[in-house]
PDB file of N, CA and C in Angstrom:
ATOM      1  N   UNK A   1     111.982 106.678 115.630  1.00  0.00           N
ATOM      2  CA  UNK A   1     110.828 107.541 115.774  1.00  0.00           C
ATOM      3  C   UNK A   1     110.435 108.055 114.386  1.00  0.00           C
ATOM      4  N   UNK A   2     109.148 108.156 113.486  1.00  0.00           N
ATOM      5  CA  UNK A   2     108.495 108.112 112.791  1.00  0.00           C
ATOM      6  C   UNK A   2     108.047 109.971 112.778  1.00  0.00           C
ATOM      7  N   UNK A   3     109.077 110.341 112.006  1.00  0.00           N
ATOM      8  CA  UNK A   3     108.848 112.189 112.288  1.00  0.00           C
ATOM      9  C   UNK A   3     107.844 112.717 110.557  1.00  0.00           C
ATOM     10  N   UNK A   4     107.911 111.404 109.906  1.00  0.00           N
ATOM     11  CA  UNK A   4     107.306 111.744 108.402  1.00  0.00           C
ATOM     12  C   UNK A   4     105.690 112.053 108.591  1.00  0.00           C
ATOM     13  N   UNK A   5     105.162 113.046 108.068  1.00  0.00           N
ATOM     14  CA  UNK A   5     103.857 112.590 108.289  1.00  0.00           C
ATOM     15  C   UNK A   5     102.742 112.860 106.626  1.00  0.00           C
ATOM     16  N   UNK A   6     101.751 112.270 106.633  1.00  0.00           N
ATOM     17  CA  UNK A   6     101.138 112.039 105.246  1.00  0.00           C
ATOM     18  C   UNK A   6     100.234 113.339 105.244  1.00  0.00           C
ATOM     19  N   UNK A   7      99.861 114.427 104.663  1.00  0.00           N
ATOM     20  CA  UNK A   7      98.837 115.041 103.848  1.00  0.00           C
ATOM     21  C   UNK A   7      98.025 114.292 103.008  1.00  0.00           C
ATOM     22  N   UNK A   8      96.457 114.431 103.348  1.00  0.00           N
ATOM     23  CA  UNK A   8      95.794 113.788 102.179  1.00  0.00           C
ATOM     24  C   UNK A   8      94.766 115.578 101.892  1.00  0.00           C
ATOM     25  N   UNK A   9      94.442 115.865 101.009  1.00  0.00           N
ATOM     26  CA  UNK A   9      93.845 116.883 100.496  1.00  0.00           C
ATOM     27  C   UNK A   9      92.678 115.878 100.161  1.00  0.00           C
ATOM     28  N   UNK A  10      91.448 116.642 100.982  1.00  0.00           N
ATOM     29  CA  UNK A  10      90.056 116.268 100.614  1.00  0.00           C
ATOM     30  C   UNK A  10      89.547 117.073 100.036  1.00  0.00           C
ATOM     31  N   UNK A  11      88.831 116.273  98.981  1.00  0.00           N
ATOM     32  CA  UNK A  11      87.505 116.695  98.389  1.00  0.00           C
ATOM     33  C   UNK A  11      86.224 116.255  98.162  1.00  0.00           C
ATOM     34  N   UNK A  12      85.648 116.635  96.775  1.00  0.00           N
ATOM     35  CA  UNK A  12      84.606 116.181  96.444  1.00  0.00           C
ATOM     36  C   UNK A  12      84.461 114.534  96.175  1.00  0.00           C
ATOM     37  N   UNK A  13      85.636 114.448  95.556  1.00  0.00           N
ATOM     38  CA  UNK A  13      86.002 112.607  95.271  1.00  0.00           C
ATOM     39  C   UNK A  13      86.553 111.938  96.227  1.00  0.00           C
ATOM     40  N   UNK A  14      86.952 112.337  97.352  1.00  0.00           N
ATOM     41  CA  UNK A  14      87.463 111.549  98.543  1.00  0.00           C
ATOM     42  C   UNK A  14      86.575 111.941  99.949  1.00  0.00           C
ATOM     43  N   UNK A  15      84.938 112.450  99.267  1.00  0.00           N
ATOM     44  CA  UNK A  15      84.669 112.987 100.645  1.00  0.00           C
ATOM     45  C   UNK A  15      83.832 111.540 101.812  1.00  0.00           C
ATOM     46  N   UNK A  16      83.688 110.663 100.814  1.00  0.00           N
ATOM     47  CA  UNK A  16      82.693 109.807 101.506  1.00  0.00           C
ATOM     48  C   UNK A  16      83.191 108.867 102.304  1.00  0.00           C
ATOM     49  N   UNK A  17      82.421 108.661 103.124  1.00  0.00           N
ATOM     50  CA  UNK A  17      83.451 107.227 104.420  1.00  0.00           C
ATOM     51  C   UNK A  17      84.041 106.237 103.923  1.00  0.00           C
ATOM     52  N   UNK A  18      83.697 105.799 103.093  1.00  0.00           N
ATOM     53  CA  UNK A  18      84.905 104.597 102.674  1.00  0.00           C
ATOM     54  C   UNK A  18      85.953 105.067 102.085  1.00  0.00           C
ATOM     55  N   UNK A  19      85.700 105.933 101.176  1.00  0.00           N
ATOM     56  CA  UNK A  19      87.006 106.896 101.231  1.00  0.00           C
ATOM     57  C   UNK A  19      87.991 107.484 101.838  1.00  0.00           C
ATOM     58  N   UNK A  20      87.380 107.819 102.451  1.00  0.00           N
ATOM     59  CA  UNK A  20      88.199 108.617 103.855  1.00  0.00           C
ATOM     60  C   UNK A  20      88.780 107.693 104.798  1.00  0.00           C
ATOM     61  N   UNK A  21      87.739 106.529 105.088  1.00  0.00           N
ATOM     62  CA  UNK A  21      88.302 105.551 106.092  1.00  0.00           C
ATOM     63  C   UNK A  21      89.702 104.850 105.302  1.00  0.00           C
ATOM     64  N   UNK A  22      89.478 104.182 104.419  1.00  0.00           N
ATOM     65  CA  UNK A  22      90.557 104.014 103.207  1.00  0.00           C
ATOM     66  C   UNK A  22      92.147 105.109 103.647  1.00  0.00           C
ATOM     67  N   UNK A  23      91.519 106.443 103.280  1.00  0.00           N
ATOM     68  CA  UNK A  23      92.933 106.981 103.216  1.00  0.00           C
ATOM     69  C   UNK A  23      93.549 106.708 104.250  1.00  0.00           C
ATOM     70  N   UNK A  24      92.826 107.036 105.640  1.00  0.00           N
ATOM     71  CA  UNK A  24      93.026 106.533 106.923  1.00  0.00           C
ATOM     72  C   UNK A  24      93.730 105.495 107.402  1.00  0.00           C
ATOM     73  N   UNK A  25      93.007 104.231 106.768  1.00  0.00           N
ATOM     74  CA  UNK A  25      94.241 103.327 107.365  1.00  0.00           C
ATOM     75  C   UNK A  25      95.462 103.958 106.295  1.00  0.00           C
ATOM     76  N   UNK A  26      95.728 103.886 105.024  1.00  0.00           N
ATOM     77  CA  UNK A  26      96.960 103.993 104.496  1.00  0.00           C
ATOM     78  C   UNK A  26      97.864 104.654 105.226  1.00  0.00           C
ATOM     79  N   UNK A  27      97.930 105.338 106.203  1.00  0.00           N
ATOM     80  CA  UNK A  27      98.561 106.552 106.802  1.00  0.00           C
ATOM     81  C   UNK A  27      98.954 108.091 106.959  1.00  0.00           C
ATOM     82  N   UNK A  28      97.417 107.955 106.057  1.00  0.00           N
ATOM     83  CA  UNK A  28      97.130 109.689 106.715  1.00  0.00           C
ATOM     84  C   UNK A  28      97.084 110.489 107.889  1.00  0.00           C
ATOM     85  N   UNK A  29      98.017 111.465 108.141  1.00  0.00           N
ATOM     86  CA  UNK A  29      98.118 111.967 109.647  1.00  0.00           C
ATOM     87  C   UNK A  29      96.928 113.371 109.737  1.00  0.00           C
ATOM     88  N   UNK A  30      97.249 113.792 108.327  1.00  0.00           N
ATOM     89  CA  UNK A  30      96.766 115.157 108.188  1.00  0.00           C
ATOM     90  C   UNK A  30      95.487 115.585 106.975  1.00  0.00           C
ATOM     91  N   UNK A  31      94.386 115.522 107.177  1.00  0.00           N
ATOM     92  CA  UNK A  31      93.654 116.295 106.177  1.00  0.00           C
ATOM     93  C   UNK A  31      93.410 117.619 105.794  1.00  0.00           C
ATOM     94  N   UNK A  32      94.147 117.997 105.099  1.00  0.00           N
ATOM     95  CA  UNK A  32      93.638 119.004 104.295  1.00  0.00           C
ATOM     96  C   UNK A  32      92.420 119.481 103.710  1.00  0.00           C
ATOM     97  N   UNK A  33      91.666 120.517 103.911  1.00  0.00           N
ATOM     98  CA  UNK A  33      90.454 121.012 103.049  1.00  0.00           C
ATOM     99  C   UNK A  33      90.980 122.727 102.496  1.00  0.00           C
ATOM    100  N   UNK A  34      90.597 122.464 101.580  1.00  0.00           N
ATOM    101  CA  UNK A  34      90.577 123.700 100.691  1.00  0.00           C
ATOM    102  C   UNK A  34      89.662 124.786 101.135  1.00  0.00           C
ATOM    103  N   UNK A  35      89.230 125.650 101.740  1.00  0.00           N
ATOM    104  CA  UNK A  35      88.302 126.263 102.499  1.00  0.00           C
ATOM    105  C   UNK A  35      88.083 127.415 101.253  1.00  0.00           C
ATOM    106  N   UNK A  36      89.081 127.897  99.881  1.00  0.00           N
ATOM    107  CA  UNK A  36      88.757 128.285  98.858  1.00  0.00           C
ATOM    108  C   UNK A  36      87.258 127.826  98.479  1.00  0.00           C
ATOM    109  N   UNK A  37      86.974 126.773  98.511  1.00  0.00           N
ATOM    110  CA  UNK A  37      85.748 125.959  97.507  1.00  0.00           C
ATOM    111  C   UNK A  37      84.608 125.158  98.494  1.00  0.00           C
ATOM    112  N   UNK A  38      84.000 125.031  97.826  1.00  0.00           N
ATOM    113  CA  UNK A  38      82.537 124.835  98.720  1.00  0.00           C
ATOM    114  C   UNK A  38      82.225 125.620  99.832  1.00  0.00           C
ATOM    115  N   UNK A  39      81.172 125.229 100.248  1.00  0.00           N
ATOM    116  CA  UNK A  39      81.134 126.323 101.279  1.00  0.00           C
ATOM    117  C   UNK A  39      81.641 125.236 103.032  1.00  0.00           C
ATOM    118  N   UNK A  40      81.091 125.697 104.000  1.00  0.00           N
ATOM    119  CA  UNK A  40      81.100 125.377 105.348  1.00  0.00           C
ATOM    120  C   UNK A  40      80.419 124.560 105.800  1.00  0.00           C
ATOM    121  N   UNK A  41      79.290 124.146 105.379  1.00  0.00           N
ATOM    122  CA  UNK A  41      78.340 123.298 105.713  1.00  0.00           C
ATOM    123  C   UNK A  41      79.350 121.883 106.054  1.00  0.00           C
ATOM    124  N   UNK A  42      79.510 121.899 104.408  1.00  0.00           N
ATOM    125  CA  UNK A  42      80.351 120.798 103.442  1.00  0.00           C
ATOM    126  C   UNK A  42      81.536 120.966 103.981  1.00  0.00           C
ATOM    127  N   UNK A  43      82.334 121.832 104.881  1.00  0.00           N
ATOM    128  CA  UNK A  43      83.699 121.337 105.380  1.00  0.00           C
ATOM    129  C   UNK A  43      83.160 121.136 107.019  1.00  0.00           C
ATOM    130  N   UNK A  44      82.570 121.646 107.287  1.00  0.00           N
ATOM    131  CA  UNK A  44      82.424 120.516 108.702  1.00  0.00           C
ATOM    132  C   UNK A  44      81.281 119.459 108.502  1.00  0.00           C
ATOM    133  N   UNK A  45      80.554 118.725 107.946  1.00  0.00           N
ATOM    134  CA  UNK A  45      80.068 117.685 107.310  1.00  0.00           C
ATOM    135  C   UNK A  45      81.402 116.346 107.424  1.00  0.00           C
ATOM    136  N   UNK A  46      82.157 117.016 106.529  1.00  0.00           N
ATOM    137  CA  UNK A  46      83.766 116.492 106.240  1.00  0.00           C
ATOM    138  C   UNK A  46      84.432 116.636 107.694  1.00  0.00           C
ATOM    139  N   UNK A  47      84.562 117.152 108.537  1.00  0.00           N
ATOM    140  CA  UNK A  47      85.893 117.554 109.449  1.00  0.00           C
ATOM    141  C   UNK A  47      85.091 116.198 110.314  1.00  0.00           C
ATOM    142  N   UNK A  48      83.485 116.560 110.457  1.00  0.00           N
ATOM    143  CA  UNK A  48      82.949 115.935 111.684  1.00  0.00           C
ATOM    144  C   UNK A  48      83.122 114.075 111.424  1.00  0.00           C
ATOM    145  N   UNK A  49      83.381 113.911 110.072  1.00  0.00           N
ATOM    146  CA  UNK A  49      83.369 112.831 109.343  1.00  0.00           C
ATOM    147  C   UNK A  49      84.856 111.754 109.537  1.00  0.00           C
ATOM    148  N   UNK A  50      85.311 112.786 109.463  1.00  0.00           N
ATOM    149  CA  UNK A  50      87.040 112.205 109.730  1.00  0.00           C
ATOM    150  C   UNK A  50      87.347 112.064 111.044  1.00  0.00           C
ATOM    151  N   UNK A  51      86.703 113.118 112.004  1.00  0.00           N
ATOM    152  CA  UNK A  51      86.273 112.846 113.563  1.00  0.00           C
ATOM    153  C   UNK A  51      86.180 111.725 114.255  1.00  0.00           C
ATOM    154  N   UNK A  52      85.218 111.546 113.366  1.00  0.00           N
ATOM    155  CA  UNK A  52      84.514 110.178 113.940  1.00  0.00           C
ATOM    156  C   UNK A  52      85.637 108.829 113.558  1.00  0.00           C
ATOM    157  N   UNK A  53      85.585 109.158 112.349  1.00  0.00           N
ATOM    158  CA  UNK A  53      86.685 107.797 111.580  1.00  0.00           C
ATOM    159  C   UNK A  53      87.467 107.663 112.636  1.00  0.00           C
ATOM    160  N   UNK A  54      88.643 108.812 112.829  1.00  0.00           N
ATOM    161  CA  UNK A  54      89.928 108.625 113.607  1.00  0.00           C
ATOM    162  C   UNK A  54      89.272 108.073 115.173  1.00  0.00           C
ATOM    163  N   UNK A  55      88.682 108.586 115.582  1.00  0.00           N
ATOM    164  CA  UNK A  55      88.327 108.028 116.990  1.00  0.00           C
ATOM    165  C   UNK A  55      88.151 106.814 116.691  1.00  0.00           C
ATOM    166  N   UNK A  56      87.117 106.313 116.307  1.00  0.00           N
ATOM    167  CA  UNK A  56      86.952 104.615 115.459  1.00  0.00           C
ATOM    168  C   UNK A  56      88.315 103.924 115.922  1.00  0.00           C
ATOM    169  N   UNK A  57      89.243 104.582 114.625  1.00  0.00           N
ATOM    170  CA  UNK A  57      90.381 103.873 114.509  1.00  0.00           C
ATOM    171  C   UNK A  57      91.114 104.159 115.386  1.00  0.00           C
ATOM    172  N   UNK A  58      91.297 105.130 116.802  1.00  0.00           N
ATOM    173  CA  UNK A  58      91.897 105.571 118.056  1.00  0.00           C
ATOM    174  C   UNK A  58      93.671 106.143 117.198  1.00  0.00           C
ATOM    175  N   UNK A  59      93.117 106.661 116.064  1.00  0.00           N
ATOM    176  CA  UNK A  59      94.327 107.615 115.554  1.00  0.00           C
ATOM    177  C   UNK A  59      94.034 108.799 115.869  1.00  0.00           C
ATOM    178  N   UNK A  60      94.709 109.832 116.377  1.00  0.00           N
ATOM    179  CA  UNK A  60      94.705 111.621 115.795  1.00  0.00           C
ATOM    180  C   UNK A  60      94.676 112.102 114.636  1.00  0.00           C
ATOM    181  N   UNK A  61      93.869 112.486 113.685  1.00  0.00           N
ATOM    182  CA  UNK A  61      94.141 113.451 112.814  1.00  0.00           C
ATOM    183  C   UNK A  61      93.552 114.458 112.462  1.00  0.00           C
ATOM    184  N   UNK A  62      94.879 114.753 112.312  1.00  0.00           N
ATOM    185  CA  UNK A  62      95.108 116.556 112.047  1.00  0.00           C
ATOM    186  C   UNK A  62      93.930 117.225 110.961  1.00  0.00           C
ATOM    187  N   UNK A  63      93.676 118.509 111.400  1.00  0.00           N
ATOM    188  CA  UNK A  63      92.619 119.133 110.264  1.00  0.00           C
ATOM    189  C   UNK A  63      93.435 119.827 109.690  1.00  0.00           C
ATOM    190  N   UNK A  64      94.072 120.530 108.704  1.00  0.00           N
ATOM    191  CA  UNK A  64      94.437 121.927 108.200  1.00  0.00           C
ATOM    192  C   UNK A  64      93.537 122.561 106.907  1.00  0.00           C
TER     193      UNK A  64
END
């Protein structure tokens, strides 16, 4: 059983879909956003983004 799980910390340089889809397959469980920086728009823009990806790919992942 597979108890390790990956953090990827998003940002400005990893915010766009091929990016993200990218980290995704590698085995990202968990994205991180910094809620310090930018505003809200721009983190659910991002949350709704990774949303979609993981369903796509029929993975779960985590927001923190």
């Amino acid at each position: 059983m597979k108890r390790t799980k990956i953090i990827a910390t998003i940002g400005p340089a990893s915010e766009g879909r091929k990016v993200l889809t990218k980290i995704i397959e590698d085995g990202t469980n968990v994205a991180r956003l910094n809620f310090s920086h930018s505003d809200f728009a721009w983190h659910g823009r991002v949350i709704r983004e990774i949303r979609k990806i993981g369903k796509k790919m029929k993975r779960p992942i985590g927001i923190m």
